[in-house]
Protein backbone atom coordinates (compact mmCIF):
# COMPACT_ATOMS: atom_id res chain seq x y z
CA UNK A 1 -4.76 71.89 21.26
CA UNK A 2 -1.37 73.23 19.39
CA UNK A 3 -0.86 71.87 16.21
CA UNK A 4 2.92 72.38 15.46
CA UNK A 5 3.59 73.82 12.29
CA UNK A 6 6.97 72.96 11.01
CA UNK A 7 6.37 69.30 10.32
CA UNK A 8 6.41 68.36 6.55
CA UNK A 9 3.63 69.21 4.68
CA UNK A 10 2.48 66.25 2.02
CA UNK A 11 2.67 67.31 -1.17
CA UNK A 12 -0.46 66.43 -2.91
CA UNK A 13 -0.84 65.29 -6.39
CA UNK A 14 -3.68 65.56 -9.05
CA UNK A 15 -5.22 62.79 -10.69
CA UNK A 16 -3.90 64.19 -13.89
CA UNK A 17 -0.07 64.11 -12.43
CA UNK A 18 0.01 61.32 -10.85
CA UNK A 19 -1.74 59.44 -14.21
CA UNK A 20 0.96 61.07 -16.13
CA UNK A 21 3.87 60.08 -13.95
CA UNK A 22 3.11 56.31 -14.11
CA UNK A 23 1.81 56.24 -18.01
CA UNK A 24 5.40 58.18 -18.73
CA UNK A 25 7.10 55.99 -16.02
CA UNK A 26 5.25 52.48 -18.06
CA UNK A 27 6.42 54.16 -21.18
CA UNK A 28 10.26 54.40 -20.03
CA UNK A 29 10.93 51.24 -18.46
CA UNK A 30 8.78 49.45 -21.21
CA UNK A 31 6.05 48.18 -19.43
CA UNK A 32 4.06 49.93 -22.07
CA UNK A 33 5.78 48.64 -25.48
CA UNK A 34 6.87 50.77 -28.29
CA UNK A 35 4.24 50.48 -30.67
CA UNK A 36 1.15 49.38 -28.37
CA UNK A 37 -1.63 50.86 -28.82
CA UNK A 38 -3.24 52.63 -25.64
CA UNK A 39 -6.68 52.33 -24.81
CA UNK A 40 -8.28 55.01 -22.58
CA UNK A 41 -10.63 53.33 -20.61
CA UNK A 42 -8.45 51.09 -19.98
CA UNK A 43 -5.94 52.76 -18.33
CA UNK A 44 -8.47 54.64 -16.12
CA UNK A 45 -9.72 51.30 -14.93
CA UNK A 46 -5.69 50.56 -14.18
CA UNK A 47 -5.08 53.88 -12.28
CA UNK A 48 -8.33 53.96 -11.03
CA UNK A 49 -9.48 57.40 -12.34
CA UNK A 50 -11.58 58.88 -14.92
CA UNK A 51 -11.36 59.14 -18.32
CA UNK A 52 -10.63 62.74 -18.51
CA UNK A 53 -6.69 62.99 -16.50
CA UNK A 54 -5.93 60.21 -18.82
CA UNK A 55 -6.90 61.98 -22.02
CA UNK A 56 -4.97 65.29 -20.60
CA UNK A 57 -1.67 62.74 -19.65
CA UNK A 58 -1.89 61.29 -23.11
CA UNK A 59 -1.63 64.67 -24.67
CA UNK A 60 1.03 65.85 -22.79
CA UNK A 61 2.97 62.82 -23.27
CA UNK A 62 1.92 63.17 -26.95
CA UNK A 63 3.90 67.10 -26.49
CA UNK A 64 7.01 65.49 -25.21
CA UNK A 65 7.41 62.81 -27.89
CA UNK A 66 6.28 59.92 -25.81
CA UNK A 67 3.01 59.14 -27.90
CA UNK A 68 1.37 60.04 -31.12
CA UNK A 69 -2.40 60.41 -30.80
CA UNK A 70 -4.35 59.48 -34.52
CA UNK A 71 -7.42 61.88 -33.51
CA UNK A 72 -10.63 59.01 -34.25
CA UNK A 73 -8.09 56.15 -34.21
CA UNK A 74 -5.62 55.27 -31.39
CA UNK A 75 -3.05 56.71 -29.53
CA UNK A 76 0.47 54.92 -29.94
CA UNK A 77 3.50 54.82 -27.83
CA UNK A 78 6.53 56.03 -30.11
CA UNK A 79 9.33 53.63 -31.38
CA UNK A 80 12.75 54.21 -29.10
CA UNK A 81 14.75 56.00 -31.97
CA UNK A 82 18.73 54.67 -31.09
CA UNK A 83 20.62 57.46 -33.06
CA UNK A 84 18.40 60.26 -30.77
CA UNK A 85 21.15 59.70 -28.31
CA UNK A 86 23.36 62.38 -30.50
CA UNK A 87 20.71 64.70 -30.02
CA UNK A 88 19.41 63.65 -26.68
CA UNK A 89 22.53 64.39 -24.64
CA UNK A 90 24.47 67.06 -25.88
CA UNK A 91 21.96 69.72 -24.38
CA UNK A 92 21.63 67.29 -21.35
CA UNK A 93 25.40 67.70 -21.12
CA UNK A 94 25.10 71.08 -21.32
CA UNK A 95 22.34 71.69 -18.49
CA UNK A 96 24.15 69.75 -16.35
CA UNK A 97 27.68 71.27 -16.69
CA UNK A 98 25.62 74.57 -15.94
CA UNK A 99 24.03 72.80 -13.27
CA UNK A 100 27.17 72.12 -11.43
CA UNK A 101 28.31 75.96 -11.68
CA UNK A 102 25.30 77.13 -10.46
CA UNK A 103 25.32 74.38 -7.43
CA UNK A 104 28.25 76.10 -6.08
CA UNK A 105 27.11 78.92 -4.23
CA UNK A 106 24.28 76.45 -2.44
CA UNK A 107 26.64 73.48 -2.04
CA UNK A 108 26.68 72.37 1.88
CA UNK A 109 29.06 69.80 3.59
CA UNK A 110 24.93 67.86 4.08
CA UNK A 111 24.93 67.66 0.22
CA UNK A 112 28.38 66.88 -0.39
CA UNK A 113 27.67 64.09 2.22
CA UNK A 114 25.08 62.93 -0.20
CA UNK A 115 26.37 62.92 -3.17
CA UNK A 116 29.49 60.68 -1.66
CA UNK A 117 26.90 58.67 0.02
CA UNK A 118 25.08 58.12 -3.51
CA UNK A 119 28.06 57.71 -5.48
CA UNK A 120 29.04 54.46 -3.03
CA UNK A 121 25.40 52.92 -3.86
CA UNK A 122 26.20 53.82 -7.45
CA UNK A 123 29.69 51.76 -7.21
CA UNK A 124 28.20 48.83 -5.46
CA UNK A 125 25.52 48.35 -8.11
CA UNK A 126 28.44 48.68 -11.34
CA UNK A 127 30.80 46.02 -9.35
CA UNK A 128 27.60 43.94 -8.87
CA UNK A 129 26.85 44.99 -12.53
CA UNK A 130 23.27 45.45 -11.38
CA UNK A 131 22.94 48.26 -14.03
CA UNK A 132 19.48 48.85 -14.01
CA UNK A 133 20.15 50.17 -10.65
CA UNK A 134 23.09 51.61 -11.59
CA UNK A 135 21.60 53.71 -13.89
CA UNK A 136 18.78 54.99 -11.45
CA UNK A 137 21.26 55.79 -8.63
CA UNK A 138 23.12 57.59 -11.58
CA UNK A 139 20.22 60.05 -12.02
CA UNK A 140 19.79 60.71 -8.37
CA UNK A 141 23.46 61.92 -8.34
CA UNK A 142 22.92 64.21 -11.09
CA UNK A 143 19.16 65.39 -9.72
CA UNK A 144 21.04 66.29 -6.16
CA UNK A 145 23.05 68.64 -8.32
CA UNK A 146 20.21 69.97 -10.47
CA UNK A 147 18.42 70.72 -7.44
CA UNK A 148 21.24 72.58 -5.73
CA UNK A 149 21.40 74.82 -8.66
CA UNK A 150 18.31 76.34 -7.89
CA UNK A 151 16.83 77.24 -11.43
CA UNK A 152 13.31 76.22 -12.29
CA UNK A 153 14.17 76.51 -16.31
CA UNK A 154 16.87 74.21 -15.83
CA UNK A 155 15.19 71.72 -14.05
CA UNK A 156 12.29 72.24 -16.10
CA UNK A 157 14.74 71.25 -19.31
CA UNK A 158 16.44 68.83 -17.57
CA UNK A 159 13.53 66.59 -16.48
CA UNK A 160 11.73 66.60 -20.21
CA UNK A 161 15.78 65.12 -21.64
CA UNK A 162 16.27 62.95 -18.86
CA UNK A 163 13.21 61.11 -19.03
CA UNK A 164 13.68 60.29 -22.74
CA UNK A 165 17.55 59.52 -22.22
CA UNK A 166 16.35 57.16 -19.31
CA UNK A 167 13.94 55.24 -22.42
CA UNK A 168 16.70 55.02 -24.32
CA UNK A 169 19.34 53.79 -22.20
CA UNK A 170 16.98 51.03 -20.23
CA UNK A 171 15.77 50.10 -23.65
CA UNK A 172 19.37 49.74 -25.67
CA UNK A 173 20.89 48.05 -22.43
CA UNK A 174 23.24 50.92 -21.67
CA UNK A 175 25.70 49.64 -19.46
CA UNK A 176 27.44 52.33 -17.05
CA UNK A 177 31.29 51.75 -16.46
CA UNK A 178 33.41 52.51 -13.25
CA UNK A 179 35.18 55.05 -14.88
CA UNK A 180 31.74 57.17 -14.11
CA UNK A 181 32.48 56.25 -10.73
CA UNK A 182 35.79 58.03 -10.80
CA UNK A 183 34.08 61.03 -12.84
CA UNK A 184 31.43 60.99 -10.11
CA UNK A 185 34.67 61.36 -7.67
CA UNK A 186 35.67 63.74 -9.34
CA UNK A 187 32.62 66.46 -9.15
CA UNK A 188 32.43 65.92 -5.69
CA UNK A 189 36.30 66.81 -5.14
CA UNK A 190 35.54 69.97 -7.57
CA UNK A 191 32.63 71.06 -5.93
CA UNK A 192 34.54 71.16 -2.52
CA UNK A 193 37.23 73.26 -4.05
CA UNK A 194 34.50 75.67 -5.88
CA UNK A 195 36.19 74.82 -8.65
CA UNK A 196 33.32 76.36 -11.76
CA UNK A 197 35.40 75.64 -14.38
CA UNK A 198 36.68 72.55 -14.17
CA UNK A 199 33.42 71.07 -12.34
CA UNK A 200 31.81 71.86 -15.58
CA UNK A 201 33.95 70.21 -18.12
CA UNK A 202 34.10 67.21 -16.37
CA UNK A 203 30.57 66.67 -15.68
CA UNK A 204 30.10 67.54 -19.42
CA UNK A 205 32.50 65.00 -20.30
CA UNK A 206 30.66 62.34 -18.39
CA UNK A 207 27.67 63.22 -19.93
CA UNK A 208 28.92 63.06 -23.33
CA UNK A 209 30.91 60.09 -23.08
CA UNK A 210 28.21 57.82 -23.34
CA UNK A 211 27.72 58.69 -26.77
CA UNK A 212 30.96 57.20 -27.47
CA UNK A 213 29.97 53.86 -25.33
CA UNK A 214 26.95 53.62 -27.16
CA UNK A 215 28.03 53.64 -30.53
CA UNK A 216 30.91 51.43 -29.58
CA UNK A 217 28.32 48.48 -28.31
CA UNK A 218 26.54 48.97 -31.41
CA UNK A 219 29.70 47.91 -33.59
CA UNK A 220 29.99 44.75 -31.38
């Protein structure tokens, strides 16, 4: 019989990935507190997998600042350090503002579709002030862009700050305002004009601006 051959091929995922996906994923949204100490075994037994694709998750988590490992003691999830956030997103910034140059040559009116489409799920969950959502909708916006720009260093880079900036902000209760609605608005506009310049600075801007935000919560 034919088999066709342009369907979608599954992507397939190691035990060692997928273990490190949901121990970094626990980690982030603090299902796994800062401080706890994490027990091998037992996490095989949760993800149902050996021993070993934990140990190798652990240390690579351990490489990205997620958990310290005391070799013959315990392995600890790090403390969510607040003032990181000056040193988090400036490079973030950065990658992204580069991000949205580079998406220009690739943009199509399918993506631009997208990112209005996202944008209006982004809105509805900052009026509702479901901001949990709000911030997870707010990283698919960006990701559509990283994606577009086509550089495996960048999203590399991108991917290691973002998941620490996501800690951070679900941890410390970041609250995302509707004027990153209107800077979302904005991009979109600038990217249909192939506008490099100015697409940049503004999604640097919105990027940046949350460092202002946070601070001002903390003096609340």
């Amino acid at each position: 019989m034919p088999i066709p051959t342009d369907h979608a091929k599954p992507i397939r995922v190691t035990a060692k990935e997928n273990a490190f996906n949901q121990l970094q994923q626990w980690i982030i949204d603090g299902t796994l507190h800062p401080g706890e100490k994490l027990i091998d075994s037992e996490l095989a037994q949760a993800l149902g997998v050996s021993r070993t694709p934990i140990r190798e998750s652990l240390q690579l988590l351990e490489v990205q600042g997620f958990v310290k490992m005391y070799p013959g003691k315990a392995t600890q999830v790090t403390e969510v350090d607040k003032n990181s956030i000056t040193e988090l997103l400036p490079p973030l910034a950065a990658l992204q503002a580069l991000s949205a140059e580079l998406a220009i040559p690739h943009i199509t009116e399918e993506t631009l579709a997208l990112l209005e489409s996202t944008n209006e799920r982004f809105a509805e969950a900052v009026y509702t002030k479901d901001y949990f959502s709000a911030l997870k909708i707010d990283e698919e916006f960006h990701q559509i862009i990283v994606d577009m720009a086509d550089n495996s260093y960048i999203f590399s880079m991108v991917a290691s700050l973002q998941a620490h900036v996501r800690r951070l902000f679900f941890h410390n209760s970041i609250v995302l305002t509707e004027q990153s609605i209107t800077e979302h608005n904005q991009v979109i506009q600038l990217l249909k004009k192939r506008d490099t310049s100015n697409v940049s600075s503004i999604m640097r801007d919105n990027w940046l601006r949350a460092i202002e935000e946070f601070h001002s919560l903390e003096a609340k």
